[in-house]
C-alpha atoms as a PDB file:
ATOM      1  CA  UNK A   1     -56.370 136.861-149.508  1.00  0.00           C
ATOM      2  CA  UNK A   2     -57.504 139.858-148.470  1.00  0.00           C
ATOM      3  CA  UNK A   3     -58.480 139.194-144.904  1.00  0.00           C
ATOM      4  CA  UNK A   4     -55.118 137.481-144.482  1.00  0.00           C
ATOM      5  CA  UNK A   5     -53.669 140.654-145.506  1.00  0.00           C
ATOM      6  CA  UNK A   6     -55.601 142.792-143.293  1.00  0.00           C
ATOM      7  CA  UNK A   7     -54.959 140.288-140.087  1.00  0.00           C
ATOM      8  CA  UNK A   8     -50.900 140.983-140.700  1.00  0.00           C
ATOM      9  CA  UNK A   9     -51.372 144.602-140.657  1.00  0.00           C
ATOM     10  CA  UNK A  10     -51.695 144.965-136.961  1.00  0.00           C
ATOM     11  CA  UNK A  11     -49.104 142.618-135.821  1.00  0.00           C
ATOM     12  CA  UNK A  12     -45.428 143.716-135.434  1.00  0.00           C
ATOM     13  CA  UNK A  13     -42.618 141.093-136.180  1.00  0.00           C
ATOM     14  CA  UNK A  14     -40.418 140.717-133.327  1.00  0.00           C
ATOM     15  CA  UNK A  15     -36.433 141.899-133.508  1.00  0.00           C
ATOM     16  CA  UNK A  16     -35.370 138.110-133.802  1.00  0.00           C
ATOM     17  CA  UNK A  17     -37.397 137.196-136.641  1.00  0.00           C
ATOM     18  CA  UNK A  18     -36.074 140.466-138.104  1.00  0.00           C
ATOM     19  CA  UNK A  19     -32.760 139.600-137.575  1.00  0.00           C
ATOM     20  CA  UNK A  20     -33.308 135.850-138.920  1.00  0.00           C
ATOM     21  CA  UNK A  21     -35.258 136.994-141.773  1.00  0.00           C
ATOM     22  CA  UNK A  22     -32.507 139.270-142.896  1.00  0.00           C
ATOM     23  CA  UNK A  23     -29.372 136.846-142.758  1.00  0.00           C
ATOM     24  CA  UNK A  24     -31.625 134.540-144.536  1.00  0.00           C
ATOM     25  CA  UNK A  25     -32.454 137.338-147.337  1.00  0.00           C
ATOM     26  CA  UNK A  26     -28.236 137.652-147.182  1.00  0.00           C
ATOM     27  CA  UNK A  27     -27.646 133.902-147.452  1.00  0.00           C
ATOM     28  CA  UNK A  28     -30.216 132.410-149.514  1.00  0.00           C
ATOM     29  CA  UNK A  29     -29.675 135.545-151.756  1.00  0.00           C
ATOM     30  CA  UNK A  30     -26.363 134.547-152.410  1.00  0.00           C
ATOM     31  CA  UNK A  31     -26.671 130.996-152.706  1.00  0.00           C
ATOM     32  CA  UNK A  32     -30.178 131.865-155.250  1.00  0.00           C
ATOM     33  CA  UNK A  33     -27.187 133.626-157.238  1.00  0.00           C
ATOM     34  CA  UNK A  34     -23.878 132.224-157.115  1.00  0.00           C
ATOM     35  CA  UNK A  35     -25.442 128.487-157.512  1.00  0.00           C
ATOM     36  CA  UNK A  36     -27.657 129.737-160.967  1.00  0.00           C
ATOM     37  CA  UNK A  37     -24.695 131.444-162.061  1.00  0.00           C
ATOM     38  CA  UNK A  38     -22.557 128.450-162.113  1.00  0.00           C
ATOM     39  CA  UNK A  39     -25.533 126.343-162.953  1.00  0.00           C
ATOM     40  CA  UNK A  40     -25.825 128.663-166.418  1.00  0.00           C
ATOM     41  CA  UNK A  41     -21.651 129.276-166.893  1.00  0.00           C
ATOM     42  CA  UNK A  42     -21.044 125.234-165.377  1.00  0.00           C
ATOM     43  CA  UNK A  43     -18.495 125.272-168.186  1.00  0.00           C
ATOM     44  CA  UNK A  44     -16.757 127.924-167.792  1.00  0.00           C
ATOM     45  CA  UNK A  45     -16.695 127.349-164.156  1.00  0.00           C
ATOM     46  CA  UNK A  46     -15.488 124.354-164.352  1.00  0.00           C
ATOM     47  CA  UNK A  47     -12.343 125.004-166.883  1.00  0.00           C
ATOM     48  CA  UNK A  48     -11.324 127.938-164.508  1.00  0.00           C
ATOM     49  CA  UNK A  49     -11.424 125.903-161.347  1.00  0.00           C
ATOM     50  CA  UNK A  50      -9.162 123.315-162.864  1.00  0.00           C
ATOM     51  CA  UNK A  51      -6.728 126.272-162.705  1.00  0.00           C
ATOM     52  CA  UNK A  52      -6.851 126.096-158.848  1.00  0.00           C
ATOM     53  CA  UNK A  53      -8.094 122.726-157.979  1.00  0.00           C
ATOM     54  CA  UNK A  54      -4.781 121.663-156.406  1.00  0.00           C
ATOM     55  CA  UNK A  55      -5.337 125.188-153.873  1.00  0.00           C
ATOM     56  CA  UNK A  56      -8.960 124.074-153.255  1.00  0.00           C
ATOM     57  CA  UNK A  57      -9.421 120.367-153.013  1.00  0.00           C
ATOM     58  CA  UNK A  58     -12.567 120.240-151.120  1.00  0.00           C
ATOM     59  CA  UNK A  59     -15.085 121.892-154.014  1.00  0.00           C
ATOM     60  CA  UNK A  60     -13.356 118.749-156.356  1.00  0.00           C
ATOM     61  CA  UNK A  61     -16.382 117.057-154.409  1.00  0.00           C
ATOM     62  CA  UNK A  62     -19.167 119.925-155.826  1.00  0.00           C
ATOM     63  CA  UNK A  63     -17.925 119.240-159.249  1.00  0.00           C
ATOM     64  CA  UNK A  64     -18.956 115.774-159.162  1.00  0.00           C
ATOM     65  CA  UNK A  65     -22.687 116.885-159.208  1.00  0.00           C
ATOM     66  CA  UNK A  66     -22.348 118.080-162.658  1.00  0.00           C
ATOM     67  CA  UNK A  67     -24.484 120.605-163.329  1.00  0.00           C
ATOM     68  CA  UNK A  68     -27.722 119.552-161.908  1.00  0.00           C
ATOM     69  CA  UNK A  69     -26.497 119.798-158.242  1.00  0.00           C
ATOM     70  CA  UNK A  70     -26.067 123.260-158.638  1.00  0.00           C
ATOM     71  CA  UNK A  71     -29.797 123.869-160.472  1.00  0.00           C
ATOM     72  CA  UNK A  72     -31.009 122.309-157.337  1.00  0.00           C
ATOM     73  CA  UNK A  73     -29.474 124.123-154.920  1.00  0.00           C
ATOM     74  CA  UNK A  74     -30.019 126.823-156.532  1.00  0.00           C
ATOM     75  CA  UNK A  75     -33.664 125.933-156.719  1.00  0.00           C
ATOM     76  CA  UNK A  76     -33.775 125.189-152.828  1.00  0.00           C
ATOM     77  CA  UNK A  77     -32.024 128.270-152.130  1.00  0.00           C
ATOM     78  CA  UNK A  78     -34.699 130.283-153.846  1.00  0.00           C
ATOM     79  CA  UNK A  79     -37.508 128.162-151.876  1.00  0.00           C
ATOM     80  CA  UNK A  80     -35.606 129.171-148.790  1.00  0.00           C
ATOM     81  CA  UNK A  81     -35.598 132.806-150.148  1.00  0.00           C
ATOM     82  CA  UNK A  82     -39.428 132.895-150.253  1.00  0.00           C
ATOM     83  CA  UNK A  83     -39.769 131.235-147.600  1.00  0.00           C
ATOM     84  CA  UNK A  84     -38.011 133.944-145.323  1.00  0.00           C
ATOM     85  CA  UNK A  85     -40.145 136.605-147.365  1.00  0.00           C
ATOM     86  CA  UNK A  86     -43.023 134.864-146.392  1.00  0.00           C
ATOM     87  CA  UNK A  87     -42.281 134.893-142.404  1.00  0.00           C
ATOM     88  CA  UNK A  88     -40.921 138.428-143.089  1.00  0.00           C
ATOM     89  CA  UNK A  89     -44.825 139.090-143.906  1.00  0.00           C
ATOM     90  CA  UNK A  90     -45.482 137.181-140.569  1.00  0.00           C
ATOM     91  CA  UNK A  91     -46.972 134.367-142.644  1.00  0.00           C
ATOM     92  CA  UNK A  92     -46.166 130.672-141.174  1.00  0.00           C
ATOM     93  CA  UNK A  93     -46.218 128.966-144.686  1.00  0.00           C
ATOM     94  CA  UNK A  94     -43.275 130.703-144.962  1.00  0.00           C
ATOM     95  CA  UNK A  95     -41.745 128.572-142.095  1.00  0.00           C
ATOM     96  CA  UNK A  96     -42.254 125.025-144.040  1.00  0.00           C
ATOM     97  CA  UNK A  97     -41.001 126.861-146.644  1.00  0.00           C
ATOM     98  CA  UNK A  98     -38.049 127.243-145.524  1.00  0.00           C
ATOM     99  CA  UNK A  99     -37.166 124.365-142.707  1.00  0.00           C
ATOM    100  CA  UNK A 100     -38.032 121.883-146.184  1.00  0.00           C
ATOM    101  CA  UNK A 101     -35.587 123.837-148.343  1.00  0.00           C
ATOM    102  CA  UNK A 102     -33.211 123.738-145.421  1.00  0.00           C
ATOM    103  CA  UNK A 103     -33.357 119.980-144.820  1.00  0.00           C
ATOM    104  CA  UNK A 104     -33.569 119.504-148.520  1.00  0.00           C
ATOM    105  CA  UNK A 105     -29.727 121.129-148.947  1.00  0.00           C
ATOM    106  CA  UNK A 106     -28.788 118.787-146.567  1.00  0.00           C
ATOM    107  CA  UNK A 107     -29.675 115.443-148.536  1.00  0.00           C
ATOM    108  CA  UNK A 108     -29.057 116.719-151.800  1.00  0.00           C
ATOM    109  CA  UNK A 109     -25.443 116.628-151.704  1.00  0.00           C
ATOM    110  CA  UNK A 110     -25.408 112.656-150.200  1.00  0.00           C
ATOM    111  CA  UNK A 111     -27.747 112.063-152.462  1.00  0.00           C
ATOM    112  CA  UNK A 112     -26.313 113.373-155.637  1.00  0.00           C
ATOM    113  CA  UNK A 113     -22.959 113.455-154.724  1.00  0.00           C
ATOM    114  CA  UNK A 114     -21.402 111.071-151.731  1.00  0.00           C
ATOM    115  CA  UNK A 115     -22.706 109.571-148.689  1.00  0.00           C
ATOM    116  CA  UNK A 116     -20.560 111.210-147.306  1.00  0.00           C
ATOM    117  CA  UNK A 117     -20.904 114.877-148.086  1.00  0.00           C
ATOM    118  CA  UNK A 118     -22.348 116.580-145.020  1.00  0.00           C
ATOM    119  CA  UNK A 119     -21.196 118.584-142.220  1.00  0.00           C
ATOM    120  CA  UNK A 120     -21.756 118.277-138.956  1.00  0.00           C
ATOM    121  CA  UNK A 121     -21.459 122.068-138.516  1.00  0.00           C
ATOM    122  CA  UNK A 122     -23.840 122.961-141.361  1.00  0.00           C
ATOM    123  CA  UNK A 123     -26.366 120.076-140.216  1.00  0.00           C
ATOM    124  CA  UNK A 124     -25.922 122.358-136.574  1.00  0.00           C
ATOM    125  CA  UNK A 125     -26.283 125.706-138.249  1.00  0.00           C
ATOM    126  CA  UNK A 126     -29.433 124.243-140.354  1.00  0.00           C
ATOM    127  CA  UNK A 127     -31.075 122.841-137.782  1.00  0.00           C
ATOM    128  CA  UNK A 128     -30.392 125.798-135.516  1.00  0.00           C
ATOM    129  CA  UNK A 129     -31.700 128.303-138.038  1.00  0.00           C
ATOM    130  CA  UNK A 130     -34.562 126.216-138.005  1.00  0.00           C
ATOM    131  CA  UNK A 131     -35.343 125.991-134.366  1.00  0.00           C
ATOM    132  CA  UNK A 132     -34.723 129.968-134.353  1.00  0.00           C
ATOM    133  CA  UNK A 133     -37.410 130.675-136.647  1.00  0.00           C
ATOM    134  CA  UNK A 134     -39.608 128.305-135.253  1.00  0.00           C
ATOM    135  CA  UNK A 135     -39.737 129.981-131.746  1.00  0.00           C
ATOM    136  CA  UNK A 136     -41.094 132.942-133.293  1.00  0.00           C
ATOM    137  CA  UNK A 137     -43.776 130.899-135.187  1.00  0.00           C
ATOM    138  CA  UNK A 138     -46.163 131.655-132.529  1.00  0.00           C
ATOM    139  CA  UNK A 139     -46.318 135.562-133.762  1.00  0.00           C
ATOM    140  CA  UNK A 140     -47.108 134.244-137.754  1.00  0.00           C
ATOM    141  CA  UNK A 141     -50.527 133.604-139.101  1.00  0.00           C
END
């Protein structure tokens, strides 16, 4: 552990992976949150959105989950989270970290939810993010 600490030292992490790392810290951190908080308040969540579910008809579709799509999100979010840490710390396990978290959010919702819950703009973003990070790979250990 040591030596893998010392071999970090003297590298420098390149603007991009900077600037990936920290809209991942931004995004994952968020989605970490707001997908535990509504994991632990699901209730509550759930009695005030019935309030505006006629303004916002495409989360109907989240609800459907129940409570365990949003622990796993959450959970993948997190994953995600360290993940970026980890490539922060120029560390490639970081990278698998995160591009299986990634690909992970995608299936969970047709999986749990519909078949036909995905996005072709977040499978784009996700897969984007992923190829972004993994061009700088070549600077982790």
């Amino acid at each position: 552990m040591e030596e893998n600490q010392n071999n970090t030292q003297g590298m420098v992490r390149s603007s991009v992976l900077t600037f990936l790392c920290i809209l991942t810290f931004i995004g994952s951190g968020l989605g970490t949150f707001t997908m535990t908080m509504v994991y632990l308040s699901y209730d509550d969540v759930l009695l005030a959105y019935e309030d505006l579910k006629d303004q916002l008809p495409e989360i109907t579709a989240l609800f459907r989950g129940g409570p365990k799509f949003f622990l796993t999100q959450g959970i993948l979010y997190f994953i995600s989270l360290m993940g970026a840490i980890q490539m922060w710390k120029l560390r490639k396990i970081g990278f698998h970290m995160y591009a299986a978290a990634q690909i992970f959010m995608l299936i969970v919702p047709i999986v749990i939810i519909d078949s036909s819950m995905i996005s072709i703009v977040e499978v784009l973003i996700t897969f984007g993010f992923i190829g972004a990070y993994f061009s700088q790979i070549k600077m982790m250990i």
